[in-house]
N, C-alpha and C. Protein backbone atom coordinates (compact mmCIF):
# COMPACT_ATOMS: atom_id res chain seq x y z
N UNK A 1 -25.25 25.46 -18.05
CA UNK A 1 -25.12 24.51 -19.13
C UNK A 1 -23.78 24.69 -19.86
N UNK A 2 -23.46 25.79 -19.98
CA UNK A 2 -22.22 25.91 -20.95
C UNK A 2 -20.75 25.62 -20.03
N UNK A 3 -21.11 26.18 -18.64
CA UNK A 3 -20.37 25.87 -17.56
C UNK A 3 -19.49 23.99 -18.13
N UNK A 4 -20.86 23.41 -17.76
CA UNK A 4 -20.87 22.01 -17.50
C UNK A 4 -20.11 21.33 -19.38
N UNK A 5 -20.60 22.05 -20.09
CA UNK A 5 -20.04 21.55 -21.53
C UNK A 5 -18.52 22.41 -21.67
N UNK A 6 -18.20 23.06 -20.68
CA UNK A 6 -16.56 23.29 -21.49
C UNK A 6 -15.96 22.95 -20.18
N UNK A 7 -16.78 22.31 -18.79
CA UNK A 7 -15.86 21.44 -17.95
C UNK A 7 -15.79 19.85 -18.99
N UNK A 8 -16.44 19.46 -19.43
CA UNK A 8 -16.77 18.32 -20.12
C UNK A 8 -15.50 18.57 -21.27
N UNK A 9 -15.30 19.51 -22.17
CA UNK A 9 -14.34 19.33 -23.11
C UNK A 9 -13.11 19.90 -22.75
N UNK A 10 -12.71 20.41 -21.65
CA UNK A 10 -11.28 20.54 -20.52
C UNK A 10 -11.04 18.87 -20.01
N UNK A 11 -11.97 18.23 -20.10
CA UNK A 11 -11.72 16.60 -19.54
C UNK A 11 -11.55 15.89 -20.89
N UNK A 12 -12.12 15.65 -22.13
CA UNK A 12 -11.79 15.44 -22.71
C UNK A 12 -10.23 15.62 -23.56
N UNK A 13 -9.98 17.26 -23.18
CA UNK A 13 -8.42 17.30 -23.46
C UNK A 13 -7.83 16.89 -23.01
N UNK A 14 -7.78 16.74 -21.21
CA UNK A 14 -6.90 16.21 -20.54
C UNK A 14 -6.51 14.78 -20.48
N UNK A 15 -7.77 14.12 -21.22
CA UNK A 15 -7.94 12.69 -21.13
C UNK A 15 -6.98 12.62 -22.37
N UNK A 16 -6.76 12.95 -23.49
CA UNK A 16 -7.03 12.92 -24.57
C UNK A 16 -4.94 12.82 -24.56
N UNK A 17 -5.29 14.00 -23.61
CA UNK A 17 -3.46 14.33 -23.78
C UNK A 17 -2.62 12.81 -23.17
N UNK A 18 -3.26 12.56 -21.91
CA UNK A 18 -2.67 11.67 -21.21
C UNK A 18 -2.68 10.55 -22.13
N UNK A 19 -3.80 10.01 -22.55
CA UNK A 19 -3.29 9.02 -23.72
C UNK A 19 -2.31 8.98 -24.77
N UNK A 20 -2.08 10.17 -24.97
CA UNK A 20 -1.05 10.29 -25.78
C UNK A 20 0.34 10.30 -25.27
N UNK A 21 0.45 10.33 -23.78
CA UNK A 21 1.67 10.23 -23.17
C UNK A 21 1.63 8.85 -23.17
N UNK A 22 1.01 7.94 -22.84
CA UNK A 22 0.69 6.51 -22.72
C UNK A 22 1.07 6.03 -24.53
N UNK A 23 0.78 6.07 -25.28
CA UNK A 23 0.77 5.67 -26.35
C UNK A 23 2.60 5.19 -26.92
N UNK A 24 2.43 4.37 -27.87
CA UNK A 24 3.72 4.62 -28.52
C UNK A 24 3.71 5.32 -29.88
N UNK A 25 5.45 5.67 -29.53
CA UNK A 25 5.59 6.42 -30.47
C UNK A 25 6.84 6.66 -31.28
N UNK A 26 6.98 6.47 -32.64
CA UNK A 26 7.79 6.10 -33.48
C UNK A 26 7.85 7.70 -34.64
N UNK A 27 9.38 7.96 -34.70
CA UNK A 27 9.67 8.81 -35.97
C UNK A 27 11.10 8.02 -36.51
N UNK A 28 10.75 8.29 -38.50
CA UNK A 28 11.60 8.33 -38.78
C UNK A 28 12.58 9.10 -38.65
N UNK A 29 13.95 8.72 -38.45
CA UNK A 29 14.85 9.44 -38.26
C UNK A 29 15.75 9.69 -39.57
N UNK A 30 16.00 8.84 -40.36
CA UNK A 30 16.38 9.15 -41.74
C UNK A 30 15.84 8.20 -42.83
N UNK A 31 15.50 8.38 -44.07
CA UNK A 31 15.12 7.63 -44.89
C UNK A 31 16.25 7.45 -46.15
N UNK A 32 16.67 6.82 -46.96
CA UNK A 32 17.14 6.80 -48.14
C UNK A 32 16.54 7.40 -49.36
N UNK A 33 16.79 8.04 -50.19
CA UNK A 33 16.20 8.37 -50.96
C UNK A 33 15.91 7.75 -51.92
N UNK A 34 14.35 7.45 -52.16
CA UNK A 34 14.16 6.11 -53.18
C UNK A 34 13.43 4.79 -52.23
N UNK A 35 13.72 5.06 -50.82
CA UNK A 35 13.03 4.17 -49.75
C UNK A 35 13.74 3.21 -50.18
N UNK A 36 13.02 2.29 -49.09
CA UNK A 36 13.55 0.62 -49.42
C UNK A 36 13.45 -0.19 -50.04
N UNK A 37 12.46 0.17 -51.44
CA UNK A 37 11.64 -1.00 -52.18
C UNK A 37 12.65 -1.15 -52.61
N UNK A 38 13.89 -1.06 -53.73
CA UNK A 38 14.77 -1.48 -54.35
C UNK A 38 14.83 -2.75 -53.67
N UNK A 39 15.35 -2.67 -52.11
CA UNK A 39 15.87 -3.99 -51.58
C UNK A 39 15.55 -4.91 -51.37
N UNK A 40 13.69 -4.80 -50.55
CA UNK A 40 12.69 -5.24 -50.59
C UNK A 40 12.31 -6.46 -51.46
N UNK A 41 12.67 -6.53 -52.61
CA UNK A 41 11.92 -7.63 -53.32
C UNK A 41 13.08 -8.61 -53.33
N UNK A 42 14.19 -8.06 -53.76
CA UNK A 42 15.38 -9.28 -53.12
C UNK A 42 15.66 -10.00 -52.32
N UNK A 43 15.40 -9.06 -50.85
CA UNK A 43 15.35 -9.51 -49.59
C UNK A 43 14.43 -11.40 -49.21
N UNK A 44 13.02 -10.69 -50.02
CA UNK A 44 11.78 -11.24 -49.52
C UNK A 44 11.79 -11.96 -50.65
N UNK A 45 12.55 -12.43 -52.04
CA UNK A 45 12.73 -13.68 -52.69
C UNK A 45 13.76 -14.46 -52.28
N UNK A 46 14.76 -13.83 -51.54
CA UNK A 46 16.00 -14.89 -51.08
C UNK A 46 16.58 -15.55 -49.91
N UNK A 47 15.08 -15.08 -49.03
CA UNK A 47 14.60 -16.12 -47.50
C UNK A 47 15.07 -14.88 -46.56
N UNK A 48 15.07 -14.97 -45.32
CA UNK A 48 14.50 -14.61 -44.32
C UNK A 48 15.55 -13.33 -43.97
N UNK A 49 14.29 -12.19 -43.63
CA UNK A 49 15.27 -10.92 -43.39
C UNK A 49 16.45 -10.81 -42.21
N UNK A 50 17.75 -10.55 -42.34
CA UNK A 50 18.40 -10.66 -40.86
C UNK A 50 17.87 -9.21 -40.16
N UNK A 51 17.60 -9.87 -38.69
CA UNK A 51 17.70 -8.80 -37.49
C UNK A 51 18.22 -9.01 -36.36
N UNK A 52 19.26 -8.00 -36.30
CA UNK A 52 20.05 -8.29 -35.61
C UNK A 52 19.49 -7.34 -33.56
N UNK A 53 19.87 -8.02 -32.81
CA UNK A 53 19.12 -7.00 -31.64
C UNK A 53 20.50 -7.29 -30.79
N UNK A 54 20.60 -6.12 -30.72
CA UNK A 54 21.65 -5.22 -29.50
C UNK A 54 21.91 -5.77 -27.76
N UNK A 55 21.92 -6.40 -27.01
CA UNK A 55 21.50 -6.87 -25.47
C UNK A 55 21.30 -8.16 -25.50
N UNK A 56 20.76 -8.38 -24.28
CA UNK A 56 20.10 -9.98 -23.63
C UNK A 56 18.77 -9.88 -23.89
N UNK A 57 18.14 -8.41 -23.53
CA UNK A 57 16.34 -8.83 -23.66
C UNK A 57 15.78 -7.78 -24.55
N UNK A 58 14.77 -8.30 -25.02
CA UNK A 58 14.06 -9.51 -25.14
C UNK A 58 15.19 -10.49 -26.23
N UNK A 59 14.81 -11.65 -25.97
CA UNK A 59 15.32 -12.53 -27.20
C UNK A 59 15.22 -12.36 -28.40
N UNK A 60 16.23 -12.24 -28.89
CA UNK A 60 16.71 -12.00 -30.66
C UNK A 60 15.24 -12.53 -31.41
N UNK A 61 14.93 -13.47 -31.19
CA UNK A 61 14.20 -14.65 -32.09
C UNK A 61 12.72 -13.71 -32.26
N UNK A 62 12.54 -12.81 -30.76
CA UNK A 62 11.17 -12.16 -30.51
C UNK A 62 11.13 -11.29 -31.10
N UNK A 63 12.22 -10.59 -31.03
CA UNK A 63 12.62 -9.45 -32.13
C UNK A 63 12.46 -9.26 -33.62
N UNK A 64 13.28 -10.43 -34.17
CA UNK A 64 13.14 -10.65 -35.34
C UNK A 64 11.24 -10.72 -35.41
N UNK A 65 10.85 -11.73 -34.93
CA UNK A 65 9.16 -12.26 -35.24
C UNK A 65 8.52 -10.78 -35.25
N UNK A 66 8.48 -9.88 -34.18
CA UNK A 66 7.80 -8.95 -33.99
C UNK A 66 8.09 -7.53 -35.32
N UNK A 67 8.97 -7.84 -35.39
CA UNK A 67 9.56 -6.78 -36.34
C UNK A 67 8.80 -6.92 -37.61
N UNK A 68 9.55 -8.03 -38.38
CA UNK A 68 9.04 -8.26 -39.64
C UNK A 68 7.34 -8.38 -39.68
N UNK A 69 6.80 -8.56 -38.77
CA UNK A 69 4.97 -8.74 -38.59
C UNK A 69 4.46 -7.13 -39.17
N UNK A 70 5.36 -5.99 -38.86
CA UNK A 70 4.80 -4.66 -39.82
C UNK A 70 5.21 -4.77 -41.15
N UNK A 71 5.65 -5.63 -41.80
CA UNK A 71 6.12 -5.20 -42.97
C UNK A 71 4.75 -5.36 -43.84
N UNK A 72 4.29 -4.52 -43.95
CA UNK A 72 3.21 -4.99 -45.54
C UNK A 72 3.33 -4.53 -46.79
N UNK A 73 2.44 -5.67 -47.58
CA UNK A 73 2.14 -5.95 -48.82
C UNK A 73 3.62 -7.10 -49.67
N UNK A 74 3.55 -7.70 -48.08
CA UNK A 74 5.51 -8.43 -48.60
C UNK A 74 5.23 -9.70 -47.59
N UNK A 75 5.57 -10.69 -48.23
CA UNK A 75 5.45 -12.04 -47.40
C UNK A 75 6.81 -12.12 -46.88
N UNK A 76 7.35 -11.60 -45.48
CA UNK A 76 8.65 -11.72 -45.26
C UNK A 76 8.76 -12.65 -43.75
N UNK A 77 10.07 -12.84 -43.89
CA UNK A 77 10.50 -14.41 -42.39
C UNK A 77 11.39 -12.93 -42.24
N UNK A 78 11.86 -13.43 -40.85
CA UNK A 78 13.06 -12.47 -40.33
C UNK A 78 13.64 -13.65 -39.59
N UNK A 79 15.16 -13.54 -39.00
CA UNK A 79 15.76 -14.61 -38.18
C UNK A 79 16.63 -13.74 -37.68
N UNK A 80 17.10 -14.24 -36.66
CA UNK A 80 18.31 -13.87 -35.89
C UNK A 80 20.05 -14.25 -35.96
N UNK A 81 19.71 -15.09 -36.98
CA UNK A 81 20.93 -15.88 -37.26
C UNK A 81 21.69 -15.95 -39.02
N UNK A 82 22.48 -14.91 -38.66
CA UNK A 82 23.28 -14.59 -40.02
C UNK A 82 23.00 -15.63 -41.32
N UNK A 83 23.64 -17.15 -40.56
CA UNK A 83 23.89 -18.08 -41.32
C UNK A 83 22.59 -18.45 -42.19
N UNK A 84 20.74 -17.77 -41.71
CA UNK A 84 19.83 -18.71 -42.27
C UNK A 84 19.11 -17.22 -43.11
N UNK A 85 20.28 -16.45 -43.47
CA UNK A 85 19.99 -15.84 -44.88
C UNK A 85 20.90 -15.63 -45.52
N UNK A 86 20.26 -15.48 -46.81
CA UNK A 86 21.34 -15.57 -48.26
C UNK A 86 21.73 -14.42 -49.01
N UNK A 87 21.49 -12.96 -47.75
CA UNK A 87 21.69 -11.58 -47.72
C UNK A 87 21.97 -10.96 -46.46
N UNK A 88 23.11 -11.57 -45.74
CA UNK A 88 23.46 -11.05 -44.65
C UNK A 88 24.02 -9.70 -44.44
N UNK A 89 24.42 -9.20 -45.93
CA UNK A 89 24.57 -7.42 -45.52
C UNK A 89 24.16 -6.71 -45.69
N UNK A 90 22.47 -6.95 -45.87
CA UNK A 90 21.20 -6.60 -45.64
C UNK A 90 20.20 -7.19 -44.35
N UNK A 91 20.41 -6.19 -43.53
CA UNK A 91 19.80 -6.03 -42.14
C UNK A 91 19.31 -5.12 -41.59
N UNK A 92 18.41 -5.30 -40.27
CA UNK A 92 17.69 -4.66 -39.24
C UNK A 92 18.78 -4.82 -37.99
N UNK A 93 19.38 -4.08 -37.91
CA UNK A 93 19.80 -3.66 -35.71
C UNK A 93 19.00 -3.13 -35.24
N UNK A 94 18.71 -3.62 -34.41
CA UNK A 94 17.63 -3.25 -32.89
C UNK A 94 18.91 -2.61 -32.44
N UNK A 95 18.29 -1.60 -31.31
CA UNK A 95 19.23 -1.59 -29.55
C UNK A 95 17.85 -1.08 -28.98
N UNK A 96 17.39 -1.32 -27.42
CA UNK A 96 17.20 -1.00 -26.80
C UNK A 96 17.58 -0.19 -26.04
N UNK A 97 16.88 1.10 -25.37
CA UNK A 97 17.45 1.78 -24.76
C UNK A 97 18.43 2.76 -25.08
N UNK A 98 18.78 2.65 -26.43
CA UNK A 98 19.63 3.59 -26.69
C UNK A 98 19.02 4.97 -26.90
N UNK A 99 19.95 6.05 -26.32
CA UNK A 99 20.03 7.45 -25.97
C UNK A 99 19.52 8.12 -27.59
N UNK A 100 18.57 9.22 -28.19
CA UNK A 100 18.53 9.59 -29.13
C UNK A 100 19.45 10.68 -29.57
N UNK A 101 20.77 10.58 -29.05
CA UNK A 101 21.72 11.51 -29.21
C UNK A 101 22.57 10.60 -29.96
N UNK A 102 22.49 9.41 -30.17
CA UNK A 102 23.54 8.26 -30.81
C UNK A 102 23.04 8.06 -32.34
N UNK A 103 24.22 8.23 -32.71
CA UNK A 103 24.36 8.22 -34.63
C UNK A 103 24.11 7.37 -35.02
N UNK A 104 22.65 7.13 -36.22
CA UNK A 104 22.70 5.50 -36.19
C UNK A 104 23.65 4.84 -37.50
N UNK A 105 24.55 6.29 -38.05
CA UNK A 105 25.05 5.24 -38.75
C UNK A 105 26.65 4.64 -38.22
N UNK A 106 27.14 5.64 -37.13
CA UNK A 106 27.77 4.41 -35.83
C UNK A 106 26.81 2.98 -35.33
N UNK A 107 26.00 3.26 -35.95
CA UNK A 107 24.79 1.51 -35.50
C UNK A 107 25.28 0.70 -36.55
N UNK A 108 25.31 1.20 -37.57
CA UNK A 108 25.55 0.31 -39.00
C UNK A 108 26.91 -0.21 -39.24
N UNK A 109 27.82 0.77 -38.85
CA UNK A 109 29.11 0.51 -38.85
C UNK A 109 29.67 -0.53 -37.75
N UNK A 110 28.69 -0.89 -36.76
CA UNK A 110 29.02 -2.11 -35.96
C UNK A 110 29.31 -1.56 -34.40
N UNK A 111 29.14 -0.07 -34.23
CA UNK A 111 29.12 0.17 -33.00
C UNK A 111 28.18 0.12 -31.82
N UNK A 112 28.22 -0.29 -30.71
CA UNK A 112 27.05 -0.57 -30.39
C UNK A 112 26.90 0.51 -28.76
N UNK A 113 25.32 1.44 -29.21
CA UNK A 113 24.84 2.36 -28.62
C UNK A 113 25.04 2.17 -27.03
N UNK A 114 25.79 2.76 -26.55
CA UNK A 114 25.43 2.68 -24.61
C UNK A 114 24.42 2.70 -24.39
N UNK A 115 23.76 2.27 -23.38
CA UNK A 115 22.60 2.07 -22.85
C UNK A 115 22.23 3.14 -21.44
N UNK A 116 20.96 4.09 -22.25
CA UNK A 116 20.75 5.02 -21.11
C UNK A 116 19.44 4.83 -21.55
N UNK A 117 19.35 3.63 -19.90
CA UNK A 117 17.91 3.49 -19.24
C UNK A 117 16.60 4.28 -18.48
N UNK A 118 15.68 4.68 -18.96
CA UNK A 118 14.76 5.70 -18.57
C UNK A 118 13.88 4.57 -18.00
N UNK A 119 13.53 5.52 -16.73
CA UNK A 119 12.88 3.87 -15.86
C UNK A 119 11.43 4.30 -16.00
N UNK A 120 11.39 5.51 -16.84
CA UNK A 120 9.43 5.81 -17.20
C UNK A 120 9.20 4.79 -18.83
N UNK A 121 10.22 5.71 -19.57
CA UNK A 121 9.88 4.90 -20.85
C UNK A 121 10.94 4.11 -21.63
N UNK A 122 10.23 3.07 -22.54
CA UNK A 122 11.67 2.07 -23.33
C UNK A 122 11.71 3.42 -24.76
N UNK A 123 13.19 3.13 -24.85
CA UNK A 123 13.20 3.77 -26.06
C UNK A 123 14.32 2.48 -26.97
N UNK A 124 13.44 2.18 -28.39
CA UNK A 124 14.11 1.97 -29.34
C UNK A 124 14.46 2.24 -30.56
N UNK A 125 15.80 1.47 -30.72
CA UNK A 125 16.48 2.57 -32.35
C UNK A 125 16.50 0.98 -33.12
N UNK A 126 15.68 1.10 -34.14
CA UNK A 126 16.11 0.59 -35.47
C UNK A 126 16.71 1.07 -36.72
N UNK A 127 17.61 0.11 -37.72
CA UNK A 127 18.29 0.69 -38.60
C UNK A 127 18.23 -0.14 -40.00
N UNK A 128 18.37 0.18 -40.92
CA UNK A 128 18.33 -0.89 -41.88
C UNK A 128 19.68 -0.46 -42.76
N UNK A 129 20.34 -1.54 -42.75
CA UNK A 129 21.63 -1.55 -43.32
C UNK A 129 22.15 -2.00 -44.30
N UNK A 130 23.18 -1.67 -45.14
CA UNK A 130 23.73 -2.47 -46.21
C UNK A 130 25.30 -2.81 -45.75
N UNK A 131 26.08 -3.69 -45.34
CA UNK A 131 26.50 -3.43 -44.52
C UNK A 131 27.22 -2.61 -43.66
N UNK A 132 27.68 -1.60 -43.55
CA UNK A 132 28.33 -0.09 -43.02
C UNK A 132 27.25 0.69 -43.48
N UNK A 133 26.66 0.96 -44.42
CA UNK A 133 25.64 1.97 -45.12
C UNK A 133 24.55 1.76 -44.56
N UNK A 134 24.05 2.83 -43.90
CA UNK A 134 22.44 3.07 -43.39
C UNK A 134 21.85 3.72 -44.37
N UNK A 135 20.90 2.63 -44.43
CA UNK A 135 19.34 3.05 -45.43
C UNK A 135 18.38 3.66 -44.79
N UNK A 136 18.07 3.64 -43.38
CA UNK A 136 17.01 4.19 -43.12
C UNK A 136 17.27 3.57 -41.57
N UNK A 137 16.83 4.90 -40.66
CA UNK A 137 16.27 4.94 -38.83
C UNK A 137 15.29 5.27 -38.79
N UNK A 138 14.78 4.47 -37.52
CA UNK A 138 13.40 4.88 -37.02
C UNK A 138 13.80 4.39 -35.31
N UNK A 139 13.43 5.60 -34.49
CA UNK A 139 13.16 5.55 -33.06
C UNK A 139 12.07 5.46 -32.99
N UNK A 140 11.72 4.95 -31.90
CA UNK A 140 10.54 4.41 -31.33
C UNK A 140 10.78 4.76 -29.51
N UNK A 141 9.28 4.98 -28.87
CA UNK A 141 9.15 4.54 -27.42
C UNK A 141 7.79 4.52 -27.42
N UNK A 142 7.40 3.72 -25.88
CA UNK A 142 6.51 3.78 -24.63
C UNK A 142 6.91 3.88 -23.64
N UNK A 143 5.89 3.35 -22.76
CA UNK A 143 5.81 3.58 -21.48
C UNK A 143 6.52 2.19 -21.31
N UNK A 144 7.55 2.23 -20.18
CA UNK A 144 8.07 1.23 -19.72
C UNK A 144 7.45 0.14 -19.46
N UNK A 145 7.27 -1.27 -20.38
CA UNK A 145 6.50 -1.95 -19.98
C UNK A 145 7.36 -2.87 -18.10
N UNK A 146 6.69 -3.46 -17.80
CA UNK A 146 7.42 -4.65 -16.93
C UNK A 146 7.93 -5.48 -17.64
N UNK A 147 8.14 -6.37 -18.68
CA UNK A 147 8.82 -7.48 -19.53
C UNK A 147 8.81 -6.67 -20.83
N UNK A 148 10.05 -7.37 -21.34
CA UNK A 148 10.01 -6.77 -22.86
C UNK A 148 9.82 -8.06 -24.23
N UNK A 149 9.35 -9.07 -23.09
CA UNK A 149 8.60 -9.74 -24.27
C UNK A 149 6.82 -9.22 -24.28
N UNK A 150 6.43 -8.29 -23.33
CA UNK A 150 5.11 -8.11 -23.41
C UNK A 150 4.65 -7.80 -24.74
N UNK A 151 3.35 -7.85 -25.25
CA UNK A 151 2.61 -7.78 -26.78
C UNK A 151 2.91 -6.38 -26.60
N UNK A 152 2.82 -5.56 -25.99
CA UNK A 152 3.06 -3.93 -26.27
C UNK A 152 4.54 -3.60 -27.17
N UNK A 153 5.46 -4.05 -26.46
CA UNK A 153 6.99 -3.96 -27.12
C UNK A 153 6.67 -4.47 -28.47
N UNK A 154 5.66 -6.00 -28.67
CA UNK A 154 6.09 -6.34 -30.07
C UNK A 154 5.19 -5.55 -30.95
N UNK A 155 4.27 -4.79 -30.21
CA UNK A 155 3.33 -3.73 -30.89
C UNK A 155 4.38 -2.44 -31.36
N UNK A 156 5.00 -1.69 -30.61
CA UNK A 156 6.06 -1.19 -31.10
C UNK A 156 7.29 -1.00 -32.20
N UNK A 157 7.64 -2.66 -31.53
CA UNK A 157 8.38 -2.94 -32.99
C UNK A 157 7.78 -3.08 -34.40
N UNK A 158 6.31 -3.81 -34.38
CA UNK A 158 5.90 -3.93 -35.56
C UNK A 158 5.57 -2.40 -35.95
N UNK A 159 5.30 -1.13 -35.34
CA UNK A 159 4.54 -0.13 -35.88
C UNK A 159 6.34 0.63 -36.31
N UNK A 160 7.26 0.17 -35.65
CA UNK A 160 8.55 0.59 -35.96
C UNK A 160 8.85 0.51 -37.77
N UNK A 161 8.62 -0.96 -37.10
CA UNK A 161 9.00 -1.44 -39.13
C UNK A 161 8.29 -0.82 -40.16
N UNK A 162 6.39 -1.12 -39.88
CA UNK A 162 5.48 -0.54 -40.71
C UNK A 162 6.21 1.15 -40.91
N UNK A 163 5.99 2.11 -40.36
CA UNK A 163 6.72 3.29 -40.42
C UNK A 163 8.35 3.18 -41.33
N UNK A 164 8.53 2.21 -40.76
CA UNK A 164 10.18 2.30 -41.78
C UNK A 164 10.00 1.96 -43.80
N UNK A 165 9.46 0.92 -43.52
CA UNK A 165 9.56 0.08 -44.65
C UNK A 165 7.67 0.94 -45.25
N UNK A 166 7.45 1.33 -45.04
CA UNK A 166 6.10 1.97 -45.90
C UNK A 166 6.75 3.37 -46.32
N UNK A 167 7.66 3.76 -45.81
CA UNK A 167 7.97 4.74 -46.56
C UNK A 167 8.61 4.17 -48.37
N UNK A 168 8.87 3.13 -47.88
CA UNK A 168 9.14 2.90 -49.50
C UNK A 168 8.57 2.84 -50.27
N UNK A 169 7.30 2.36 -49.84
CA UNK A 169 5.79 2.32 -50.91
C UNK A 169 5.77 3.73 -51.73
């Protein structure tokens, strides 16, 4: 009997672990001190947050949508297009794929991360900017999906943001 109950909770670990290799997973990488609320209410009274994304895929537009969907306790739009906010040096950069050896406040300053592709998992870097000044990183990965418009990526990004922007709470 006891045999059979600590083969039973050796499977449970192992199960337990592997999901967690499967899972995504997001750390902040730097925060501002004071978080983001300062910006936050400006942002989200003077129309739609810019996010800006790094590459060809996924589409900017998916990016933006998926992103801003973690932000809570804040009714916020995000867009991809400088011109359709009225705080353009207040932003989100995406990159995909970028290496976690890359500075993100070379992200802020307008440099943009080489791309070192891991063909197990996506890794992404978000940043929130004023313009040259980083307020706050957060990396993120999973498991390599097949498309990076799949709901998993925009699951990612949204748990990206939530993690970023709740630290300000």
């Amino acid at each position: 009997m006891l045999r059979k109950l600590m083969t039973g909770a050796v499977a449970l670990v192992a199960g337990l672990a592997a999901a967690c290799e499967e899972a995504p997973r997001s750390t902040v990488v730097y925060m501002r001190p004071g978080g983001l609320e300062p910006f936050l209410a400006g942002i989200a009274a003077g129309g739609p947050l810019l996010v800006e994304t790094v590459g060809d895929e996924p589409p900017p537009e998916f990016t933006a949508d998926s992103f801003v969907k973690g932000i809570r306790g804040r009714v916020m739009t995000a867009t991809s297009d400088p011109a359709q906010t009225t705080h353009p040096e207040f932003r989100v950069r995406v990159a995909y794929d970028a290496p976690q050896s890359f500075n993100p406040n070379r992200f802020c300053a307008g440099e943009v991360p080489p791309t070192e592709r891991d063909i197990a998992r996506l890794q992404v870097l978000a940043v929130f900017c004023q313009g040259d000044v980083l307020h706050a990183a957060v990396i993120g990965s999973m498991p390599r999906p097949d498309n990076l418009t799949d709901l998993s990526v925009a699951a990612l990004l949204s748990q990206i943001s939530r993690q970023m922007f709740s630290e300000s709470a």
